[in-house]
Structure formats: C-alpha cells, structure tokens
PDB file of N, CA and C in Angstrom:
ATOM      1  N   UNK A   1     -11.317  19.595  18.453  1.00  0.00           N
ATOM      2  CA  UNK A   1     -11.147  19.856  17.045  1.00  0.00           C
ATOM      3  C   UNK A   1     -12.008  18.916  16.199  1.00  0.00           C
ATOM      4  N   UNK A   2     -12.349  18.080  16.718  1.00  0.00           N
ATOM      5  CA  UNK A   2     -12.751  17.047  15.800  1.00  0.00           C
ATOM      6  C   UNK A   2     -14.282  16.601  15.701  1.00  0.00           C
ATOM      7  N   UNK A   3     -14.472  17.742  16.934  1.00  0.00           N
ATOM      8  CA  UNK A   3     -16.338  18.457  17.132  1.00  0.00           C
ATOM      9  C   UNK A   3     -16.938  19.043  16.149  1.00  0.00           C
ATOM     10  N   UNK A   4     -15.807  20.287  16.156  1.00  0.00           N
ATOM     11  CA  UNK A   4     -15.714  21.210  15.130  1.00  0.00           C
ATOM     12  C   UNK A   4     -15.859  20.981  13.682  1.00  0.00           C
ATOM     13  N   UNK A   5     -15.050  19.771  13.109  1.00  0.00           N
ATOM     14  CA  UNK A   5     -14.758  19.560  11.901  1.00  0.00           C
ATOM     15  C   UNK A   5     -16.131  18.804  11.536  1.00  0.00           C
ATOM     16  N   UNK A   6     -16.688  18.005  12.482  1.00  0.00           N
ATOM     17  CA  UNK A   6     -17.867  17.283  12.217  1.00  0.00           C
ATOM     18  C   UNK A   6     -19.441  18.726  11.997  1.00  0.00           C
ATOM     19  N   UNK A   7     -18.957  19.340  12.640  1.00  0.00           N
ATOM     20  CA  UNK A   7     -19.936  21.115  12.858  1.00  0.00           C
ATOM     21  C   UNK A   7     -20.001  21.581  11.420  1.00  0.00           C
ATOM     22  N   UNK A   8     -18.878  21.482  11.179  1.00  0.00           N
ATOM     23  CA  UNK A   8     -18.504  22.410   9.849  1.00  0.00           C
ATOM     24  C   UNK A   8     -18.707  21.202   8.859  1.00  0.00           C
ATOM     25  N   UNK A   9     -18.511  20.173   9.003  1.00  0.00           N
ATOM     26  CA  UNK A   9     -19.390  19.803   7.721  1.00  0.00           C
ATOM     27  C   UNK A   9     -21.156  19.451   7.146  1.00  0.00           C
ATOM     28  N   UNK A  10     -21.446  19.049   8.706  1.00  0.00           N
ATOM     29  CA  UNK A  10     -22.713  19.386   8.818  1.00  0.00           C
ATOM     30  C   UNK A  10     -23.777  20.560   8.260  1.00  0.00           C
ATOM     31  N   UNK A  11     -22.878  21.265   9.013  1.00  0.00           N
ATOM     32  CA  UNK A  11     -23.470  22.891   8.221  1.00  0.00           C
ATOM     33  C   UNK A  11     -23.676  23.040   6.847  1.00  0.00           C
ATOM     34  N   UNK A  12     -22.141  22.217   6.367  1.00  0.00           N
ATOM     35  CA  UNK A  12     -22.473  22.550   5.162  1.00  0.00           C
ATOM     36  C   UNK A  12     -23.368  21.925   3.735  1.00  0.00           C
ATOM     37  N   UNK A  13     -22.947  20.372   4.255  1.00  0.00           N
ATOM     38  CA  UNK A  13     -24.277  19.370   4.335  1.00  0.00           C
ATOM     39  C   UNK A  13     -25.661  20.057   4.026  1.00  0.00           C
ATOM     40  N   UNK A  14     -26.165  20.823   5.150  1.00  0.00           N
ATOM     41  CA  UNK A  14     -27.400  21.076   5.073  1.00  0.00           C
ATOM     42  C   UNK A  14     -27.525  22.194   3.990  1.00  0.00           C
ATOM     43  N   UNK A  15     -26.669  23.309   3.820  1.00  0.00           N
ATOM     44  CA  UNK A  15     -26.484  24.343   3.092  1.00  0.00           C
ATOM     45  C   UNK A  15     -26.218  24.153   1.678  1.00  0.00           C
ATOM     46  N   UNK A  16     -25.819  23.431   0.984  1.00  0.00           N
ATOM     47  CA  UNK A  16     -25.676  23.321   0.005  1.00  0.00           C
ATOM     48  C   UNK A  16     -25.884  21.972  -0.824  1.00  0.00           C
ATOM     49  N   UNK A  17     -26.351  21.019   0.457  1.00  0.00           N
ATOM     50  CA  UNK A  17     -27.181  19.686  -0.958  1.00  0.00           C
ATOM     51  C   UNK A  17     -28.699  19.727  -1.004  1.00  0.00           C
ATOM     52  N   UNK A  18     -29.187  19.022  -1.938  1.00  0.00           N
ATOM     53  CA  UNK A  18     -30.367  18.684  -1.890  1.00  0.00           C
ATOM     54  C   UNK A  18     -30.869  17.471  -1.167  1.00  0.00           C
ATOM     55  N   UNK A  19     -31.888  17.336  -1.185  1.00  0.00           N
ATOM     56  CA  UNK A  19     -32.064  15.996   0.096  1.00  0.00           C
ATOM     57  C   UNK A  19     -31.570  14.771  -0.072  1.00  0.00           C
ATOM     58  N   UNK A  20     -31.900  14.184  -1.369  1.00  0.00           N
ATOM     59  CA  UNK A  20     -30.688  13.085  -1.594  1.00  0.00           C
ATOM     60  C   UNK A  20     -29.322  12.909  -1.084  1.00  0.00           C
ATOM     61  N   UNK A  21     -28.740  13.931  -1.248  1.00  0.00           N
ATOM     62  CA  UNK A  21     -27.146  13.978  -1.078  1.00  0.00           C
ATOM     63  C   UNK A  21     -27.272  14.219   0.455  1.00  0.00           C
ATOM     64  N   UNK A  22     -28.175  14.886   1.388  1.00  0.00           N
ATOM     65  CA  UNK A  22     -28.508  15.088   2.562  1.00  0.00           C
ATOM     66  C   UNK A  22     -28.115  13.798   3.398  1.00  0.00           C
ATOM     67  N   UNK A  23     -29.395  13.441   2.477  1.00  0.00           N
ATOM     68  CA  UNK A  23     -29.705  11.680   3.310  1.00  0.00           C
ATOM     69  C   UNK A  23     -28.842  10.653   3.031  1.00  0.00           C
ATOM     70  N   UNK A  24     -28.031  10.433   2.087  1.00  0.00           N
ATOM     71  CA  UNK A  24     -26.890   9.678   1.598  1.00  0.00           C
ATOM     72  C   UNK A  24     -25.780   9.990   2.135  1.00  0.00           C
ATOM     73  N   UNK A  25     -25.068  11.635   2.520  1.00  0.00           N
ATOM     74  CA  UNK A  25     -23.683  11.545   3.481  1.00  0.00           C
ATOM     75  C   UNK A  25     -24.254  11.072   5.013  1.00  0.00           C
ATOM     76  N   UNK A  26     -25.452  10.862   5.059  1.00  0.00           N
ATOM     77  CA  UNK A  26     -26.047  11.014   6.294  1.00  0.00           C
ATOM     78  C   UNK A  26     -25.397   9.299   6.435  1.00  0.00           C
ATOM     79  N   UNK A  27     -26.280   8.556   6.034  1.00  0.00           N
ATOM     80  CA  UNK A  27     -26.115   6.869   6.166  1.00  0.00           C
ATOM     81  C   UNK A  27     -25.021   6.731   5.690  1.00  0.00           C
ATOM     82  N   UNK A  28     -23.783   7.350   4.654  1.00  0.00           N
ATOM     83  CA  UNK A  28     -22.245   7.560   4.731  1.00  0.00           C
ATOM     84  C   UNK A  28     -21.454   7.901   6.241  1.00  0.00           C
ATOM     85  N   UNK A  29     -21.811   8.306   6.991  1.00  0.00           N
ATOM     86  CA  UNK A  29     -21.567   9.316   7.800  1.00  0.00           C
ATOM     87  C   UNK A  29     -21.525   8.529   9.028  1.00  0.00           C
ATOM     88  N   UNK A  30     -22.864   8.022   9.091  1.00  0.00           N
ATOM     89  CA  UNK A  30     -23.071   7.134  10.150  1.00  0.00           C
ATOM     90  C   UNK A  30     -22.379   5.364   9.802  1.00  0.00           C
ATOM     91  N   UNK A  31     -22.011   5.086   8.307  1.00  0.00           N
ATOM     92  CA  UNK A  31     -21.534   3.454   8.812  1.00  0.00           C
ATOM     93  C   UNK A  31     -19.876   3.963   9.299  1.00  0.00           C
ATOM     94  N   UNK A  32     -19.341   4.969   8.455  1.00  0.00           N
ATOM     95  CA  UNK A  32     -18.024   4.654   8.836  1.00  0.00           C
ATOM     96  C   UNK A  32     -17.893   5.147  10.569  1.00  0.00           C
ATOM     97  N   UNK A  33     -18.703   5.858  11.020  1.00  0.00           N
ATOM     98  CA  UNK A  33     -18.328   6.023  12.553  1.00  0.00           C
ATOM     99  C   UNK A  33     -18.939   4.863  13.290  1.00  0.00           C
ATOM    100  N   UNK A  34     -19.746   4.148  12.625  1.00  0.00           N
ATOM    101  CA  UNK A  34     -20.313   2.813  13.235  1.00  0.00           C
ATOM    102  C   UNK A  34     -19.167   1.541  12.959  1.00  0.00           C
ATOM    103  N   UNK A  35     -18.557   1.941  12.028  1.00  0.00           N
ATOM    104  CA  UNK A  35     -17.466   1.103  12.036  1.00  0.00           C
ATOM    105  C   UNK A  35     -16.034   1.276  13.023  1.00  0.00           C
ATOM    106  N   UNK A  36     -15.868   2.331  13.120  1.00  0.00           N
ATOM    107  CA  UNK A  36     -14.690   2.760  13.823  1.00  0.00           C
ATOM    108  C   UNK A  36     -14.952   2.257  15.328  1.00  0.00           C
ATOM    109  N   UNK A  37     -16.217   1.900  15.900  1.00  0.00           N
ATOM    110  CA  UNK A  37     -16.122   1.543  17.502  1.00  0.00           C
ATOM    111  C   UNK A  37     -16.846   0.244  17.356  1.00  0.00           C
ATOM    112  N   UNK A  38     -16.420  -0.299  15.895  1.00  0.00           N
ATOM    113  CA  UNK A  38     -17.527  -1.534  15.977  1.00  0.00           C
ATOM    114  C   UNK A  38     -18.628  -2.075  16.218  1.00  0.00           C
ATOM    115  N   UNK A  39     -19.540  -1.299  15.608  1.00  0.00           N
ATOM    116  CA  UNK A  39     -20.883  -1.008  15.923  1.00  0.00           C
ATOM    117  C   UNK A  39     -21.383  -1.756  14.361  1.00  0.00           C
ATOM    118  N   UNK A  40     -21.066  -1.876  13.391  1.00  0.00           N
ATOM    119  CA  UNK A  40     -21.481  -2.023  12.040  1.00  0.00           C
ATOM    120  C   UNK A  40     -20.150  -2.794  11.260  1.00  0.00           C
ATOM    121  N   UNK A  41     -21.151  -3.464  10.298  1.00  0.00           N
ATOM    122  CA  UNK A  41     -20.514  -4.537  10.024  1.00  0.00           C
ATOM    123  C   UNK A  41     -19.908  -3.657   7.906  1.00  0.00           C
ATOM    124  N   UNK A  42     -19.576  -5.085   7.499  1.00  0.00           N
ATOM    125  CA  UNK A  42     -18.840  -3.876   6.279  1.00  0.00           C
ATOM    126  C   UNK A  42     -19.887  -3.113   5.295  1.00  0.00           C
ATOM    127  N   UNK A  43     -20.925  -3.222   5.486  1.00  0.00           N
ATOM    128  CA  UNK A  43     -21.971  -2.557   4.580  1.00  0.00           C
ATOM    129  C   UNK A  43     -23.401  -2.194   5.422  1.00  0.00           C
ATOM    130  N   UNK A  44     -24.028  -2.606   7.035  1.00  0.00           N
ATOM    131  CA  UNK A  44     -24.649  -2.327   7.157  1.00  0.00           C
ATOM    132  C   UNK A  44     -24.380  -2.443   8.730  1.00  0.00           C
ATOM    133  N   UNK A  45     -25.499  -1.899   9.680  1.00  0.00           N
ATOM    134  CA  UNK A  45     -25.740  -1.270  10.621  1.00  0.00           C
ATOM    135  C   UNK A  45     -27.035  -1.437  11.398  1.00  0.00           C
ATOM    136  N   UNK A  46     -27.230  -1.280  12.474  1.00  0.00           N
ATOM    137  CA  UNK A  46     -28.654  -1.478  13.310  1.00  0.00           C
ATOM    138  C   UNK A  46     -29.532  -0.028  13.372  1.00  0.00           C
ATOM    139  N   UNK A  47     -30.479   0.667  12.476  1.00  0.00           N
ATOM    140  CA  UNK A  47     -30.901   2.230  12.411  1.00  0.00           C
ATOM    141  C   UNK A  47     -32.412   2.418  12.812  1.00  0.00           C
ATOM    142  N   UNK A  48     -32.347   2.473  14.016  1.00  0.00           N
ATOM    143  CA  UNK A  48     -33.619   2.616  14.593  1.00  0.00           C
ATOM    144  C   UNK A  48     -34.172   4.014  14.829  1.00  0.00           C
ATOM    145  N   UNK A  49     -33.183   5.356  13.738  1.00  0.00           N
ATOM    146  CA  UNK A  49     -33.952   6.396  13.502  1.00  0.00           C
ATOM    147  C   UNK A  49     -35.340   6.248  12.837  1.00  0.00           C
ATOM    148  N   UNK A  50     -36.306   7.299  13.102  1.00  0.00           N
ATOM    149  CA  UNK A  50     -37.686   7.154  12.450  1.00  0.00           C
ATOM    150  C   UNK A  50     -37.362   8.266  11.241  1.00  0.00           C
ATOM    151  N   UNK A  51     -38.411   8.293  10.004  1.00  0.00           N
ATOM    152  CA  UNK A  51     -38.371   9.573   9.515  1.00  0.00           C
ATOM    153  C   UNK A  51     -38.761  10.815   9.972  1.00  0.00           C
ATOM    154  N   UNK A  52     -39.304  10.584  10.769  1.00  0.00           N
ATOM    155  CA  UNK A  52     -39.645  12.246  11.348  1.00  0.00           C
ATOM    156  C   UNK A  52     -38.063  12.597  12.184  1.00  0.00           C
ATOM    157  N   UNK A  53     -37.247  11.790  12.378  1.00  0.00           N
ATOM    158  CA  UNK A  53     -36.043  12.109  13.116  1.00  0.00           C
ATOM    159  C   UNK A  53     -34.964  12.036  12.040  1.00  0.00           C
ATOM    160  N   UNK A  54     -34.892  11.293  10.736  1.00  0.00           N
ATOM    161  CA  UNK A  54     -33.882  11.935   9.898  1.00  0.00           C
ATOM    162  C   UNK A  54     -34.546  13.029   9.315  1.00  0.00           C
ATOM    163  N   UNK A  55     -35.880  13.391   9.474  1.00  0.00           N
ATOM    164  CA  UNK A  55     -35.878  14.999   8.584  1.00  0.00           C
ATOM    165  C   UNK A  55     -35.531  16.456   9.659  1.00  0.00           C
ATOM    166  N   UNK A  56     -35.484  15.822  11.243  1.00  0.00           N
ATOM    167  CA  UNK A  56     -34.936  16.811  11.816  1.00  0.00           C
ATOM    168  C   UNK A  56     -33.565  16.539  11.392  1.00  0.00           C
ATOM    169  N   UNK A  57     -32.611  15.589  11.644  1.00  0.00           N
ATOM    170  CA  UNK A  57     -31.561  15.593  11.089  1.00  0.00           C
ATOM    171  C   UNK A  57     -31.096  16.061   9.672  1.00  0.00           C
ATOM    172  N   UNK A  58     -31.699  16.475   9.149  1.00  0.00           N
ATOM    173  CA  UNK A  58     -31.362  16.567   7.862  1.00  0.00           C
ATOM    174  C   UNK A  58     -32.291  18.032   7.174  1.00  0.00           C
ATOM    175  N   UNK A  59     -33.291  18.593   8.059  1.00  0.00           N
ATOM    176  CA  UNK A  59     -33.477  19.724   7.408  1.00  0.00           C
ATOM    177  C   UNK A  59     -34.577  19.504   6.579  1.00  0.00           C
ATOM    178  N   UNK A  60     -35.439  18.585   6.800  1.00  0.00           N
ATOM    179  CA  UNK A  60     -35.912  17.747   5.509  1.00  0.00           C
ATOM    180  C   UNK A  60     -37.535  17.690   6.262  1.00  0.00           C
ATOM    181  N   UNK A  61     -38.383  17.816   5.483  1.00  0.00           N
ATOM    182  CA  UNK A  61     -40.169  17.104   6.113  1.00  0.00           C
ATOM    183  C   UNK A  61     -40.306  15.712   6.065  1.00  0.00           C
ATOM    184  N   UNK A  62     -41.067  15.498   6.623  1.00  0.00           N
ATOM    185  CA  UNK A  62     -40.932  14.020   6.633  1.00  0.00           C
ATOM    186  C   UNK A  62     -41.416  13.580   5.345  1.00  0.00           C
ATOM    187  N   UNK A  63     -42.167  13.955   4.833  1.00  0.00           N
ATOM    188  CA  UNK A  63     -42.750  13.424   3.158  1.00  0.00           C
ATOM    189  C   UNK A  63     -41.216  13.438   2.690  1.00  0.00           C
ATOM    190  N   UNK A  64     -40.917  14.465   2.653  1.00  0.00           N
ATOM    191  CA  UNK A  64     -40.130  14.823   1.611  1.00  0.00           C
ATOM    192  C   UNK A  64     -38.207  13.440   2.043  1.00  0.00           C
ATOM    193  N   UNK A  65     -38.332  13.031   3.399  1.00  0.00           N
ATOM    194  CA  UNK A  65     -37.556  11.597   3.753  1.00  0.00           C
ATOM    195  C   UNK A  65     -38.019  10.644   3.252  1.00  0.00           C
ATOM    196  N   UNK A  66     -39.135  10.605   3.189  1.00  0.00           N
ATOM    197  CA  UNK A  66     -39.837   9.497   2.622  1.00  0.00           C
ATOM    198  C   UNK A  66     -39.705   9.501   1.316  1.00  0.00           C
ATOM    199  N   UNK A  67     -40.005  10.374   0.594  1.00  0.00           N
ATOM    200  CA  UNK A  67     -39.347  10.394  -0.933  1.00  0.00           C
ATOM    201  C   UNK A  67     -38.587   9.483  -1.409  1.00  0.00           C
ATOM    202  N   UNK A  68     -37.268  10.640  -0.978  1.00  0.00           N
ATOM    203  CA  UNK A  68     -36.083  10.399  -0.519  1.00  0.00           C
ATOM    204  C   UNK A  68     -35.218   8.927  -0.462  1.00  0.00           C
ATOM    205  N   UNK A  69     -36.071   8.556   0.488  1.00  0.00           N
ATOM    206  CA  UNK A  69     -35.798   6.367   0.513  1.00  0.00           C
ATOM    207  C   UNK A  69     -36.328   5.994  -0.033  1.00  0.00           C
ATOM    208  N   UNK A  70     -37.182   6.170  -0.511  1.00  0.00           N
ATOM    209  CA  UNK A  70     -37.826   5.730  -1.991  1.00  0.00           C
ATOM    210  C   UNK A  70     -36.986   5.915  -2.556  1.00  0.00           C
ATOM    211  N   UNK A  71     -36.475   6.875  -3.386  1.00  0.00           N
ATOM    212  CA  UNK A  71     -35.448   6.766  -4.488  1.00  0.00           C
ATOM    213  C   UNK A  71     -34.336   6.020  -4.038  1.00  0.00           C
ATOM    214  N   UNK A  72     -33.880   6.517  -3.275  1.00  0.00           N
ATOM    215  CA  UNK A  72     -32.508   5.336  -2.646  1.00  0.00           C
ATOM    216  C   UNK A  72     -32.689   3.861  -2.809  1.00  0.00           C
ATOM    217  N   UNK A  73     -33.952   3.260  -2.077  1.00  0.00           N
ATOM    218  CA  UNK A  73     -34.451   2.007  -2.492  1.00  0.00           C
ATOM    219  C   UNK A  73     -34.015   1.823  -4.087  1.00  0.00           C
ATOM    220  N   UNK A  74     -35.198   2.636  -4.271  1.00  0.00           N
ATOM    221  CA  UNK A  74     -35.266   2.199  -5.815  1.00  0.00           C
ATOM    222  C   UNK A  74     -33.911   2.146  -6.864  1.00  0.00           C
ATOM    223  N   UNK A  75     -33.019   3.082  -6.770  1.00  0.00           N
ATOM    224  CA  UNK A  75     -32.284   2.955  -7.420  1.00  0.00           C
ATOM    225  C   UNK A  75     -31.053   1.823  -6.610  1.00  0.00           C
ATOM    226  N   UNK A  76     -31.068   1.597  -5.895  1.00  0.00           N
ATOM    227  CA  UNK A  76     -30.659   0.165  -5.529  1.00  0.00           C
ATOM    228  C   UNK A  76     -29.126   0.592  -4.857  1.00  0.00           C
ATOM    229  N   UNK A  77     -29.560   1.955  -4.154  1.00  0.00           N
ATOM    230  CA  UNK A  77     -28.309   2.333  -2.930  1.00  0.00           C
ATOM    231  C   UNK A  77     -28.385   1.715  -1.823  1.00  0.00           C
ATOM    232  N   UNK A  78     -29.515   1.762  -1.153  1.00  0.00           N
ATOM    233  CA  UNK A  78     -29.736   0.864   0.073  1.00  0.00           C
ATOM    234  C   UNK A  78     -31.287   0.217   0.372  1.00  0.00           C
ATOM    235  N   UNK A  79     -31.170  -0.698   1.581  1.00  0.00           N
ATOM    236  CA  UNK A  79     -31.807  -1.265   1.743  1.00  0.00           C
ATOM    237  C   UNK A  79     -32.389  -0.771   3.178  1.00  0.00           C
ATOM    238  N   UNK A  80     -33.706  -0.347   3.660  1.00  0.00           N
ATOM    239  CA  UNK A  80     -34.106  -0.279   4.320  1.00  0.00           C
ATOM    240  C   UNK A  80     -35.216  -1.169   5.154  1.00  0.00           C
ATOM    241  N   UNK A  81     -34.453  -2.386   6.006  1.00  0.00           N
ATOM    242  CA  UNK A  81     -35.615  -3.421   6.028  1.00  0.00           C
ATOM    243  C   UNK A  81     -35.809  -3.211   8.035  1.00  0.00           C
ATOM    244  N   UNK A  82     -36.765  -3.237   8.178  1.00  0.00           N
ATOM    245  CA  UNK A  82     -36.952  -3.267  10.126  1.00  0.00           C
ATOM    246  C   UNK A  82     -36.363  -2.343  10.583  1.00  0.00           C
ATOM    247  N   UNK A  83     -35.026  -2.065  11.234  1.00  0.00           N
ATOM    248  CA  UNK A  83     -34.535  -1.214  11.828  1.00  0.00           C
ATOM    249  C   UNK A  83     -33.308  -1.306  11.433  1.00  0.00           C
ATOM    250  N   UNK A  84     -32.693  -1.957  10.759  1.00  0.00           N
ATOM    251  CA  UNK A  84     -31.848  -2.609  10.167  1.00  0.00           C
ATOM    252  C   UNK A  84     -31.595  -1.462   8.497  1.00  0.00           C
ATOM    253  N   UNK A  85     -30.014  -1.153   8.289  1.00  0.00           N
ATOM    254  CA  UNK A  85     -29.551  -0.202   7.053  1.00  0.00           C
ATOM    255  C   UNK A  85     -28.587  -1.015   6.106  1.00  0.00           C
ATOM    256  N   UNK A  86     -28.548  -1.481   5.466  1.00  0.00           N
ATOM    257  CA  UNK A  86     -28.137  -2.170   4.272  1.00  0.00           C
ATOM    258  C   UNK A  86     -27.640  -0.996   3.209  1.00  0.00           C
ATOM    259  N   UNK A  87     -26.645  -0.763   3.380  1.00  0.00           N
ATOM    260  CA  UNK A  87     -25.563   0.089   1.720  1.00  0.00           C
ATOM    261  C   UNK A  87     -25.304  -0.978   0.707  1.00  0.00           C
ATOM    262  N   UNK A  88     -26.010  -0.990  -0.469  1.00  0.00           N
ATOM    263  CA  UNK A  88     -25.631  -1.999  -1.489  1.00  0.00           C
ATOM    264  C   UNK A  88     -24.273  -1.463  -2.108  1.00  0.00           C
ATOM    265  N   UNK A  89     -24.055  -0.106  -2.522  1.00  0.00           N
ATOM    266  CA  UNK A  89     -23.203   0.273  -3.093  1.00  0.00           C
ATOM    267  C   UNK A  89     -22.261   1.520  -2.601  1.00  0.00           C
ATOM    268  N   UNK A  90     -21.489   1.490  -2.063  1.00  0.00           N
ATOM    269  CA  UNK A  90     -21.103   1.845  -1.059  1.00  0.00           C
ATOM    270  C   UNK A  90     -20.666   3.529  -1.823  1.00  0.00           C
ATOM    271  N   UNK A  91     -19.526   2.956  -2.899  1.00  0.00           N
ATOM    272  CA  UNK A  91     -18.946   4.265  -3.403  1.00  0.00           C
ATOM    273  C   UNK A  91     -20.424   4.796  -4.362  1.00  0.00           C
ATOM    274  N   UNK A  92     -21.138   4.179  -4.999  1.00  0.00           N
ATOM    275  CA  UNK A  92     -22.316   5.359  -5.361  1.00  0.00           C
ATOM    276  C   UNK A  92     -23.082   5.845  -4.075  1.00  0.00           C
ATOM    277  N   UNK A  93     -23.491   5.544  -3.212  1.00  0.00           N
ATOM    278  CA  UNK A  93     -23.684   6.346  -2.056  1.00  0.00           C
ATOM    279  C   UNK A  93     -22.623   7.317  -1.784  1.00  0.00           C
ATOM    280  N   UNK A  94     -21.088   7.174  -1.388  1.00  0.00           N
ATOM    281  CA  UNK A  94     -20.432   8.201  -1.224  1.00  0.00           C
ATOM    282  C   UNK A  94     -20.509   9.180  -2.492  1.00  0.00           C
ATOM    283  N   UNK A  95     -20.647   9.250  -3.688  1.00  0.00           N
ATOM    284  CA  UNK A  95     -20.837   9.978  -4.950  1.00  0.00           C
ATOM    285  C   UNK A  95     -21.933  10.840  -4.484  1.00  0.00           C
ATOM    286  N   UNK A  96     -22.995  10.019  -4.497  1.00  0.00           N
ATOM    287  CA  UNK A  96     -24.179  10.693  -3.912  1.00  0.00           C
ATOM    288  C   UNK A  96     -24.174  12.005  -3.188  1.00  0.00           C
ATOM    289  N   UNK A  97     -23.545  11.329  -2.241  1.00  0.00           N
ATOM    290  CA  UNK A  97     -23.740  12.128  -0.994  1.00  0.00           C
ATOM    291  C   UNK A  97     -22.449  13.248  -0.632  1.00  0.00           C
ATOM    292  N   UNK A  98     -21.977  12.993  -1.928  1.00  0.00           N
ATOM    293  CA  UNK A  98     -20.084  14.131  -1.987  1.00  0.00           C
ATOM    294  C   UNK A  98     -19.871  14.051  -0.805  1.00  0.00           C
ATOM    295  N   UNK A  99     -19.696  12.619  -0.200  1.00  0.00           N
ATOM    296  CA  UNK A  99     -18.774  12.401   1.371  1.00  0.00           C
ATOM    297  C   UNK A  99     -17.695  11.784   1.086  1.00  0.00           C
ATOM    298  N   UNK A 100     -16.565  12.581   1.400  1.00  0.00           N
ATOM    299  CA  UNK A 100     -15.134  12.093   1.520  1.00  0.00           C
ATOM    300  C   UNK A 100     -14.522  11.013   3.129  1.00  0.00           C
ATOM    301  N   UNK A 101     -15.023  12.106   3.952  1.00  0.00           N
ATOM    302  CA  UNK A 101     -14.727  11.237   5.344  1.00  0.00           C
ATOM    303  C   UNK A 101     -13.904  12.055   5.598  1.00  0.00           C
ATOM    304  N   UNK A 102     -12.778  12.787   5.321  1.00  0.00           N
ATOM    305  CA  UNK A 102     -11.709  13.450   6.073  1.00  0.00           C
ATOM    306  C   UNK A 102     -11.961  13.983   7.285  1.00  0.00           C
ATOM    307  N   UNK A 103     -13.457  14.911   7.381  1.00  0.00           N
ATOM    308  CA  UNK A 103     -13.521  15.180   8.700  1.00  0.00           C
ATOM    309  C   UNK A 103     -13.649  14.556   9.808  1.00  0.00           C
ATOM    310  N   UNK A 104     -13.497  13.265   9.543  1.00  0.00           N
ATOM    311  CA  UNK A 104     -13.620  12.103  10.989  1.00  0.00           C
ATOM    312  C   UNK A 104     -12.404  11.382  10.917  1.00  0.00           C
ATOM    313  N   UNK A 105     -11.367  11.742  10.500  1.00  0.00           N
ATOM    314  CA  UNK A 105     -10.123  11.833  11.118  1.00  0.00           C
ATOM    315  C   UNK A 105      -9.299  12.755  11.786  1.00  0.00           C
ATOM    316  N   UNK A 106     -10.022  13.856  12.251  1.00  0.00           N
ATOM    317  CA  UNK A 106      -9.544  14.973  12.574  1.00  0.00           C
ATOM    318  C   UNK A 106      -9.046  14.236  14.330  1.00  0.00           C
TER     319      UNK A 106
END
C-alpha cells in the first residue's frame, strides 16, 4: 500500500506542477524519507543525483533543472554545494512544492 500511495503521488506530481513545484516536492520528498532511516540530518542530506537524473526524475530537460536551481538558489530555498542538499527554508519549500507528506505514512 504504501508503494502505491508513493505511485499515486508521483503521478500526480508530474501531471499537474510546473517544474519548480516538481523539483521542490522532489528535495521535500527525499529529506523526510532520508530522515525516517537516518540518512539526513534536520535540514540537509548527502545528493549525489546529477541534473540529467533529476530531469529524468522529474519529467524535466536538463536546461530546464538547471533553471530550476537557479531559482531555488536564488530565492534562498536551498543550497546546492558538492553533492551535498541544504533546505534553508523548509516550510517555503513544502509551499512550493504543495507537499504534505501523508503519503509516506501509509
């Protein structure tokens, strides 16, 4: 069930945001399950995805990821330094990215 619930939001993820909100439940998405097995600490994480692998993840070209963290940078959501993911602001990222989390308590 809890495959599923992650399926179905995914889907919908891709279906109905624009890439911002894409890429923001995305790094939402990934600290709190990085937190749950202790993998990530309270705001950041070890992310040795490339952009050509969050725009398969995400539906996205790679220019258009690159954008993307650009604006995030810039507007001062996160920090992208080495391999290394830094969330400055945790709940404007979740805003962002209209991620609640419910489906990873299923």
């Amino acid at each position: 069930m809890a495959d599923e619930a992650v399926l179905r939001e995914w889907l919908a993820n891709v279906a109905r945001h624009d890439a911002r909100q894409r890429i923001a439940h995305l790094f939402c998405d990934l600290l709190f399950r990085l937190q749950a097995v202790g993998l990530a600490g309270e705001n950041s994480y070890d992310f040795p995805l490339t952009q050509e692998e969050l725009g398969d993840m995400t539906g996205l070209s790679t220019v258009h990821v690159n954008r993307t963290l650009q604006e995030l940078r810039i507007d001062g959501s996160v920090i992208l330094k080495g391999r290394r993911m830094t969330i400055i602001d945790i709940e404007r990222l979740k805003t962002i990215g209209a991620f609640e989390g419910s489906y990873l308590k299923v």
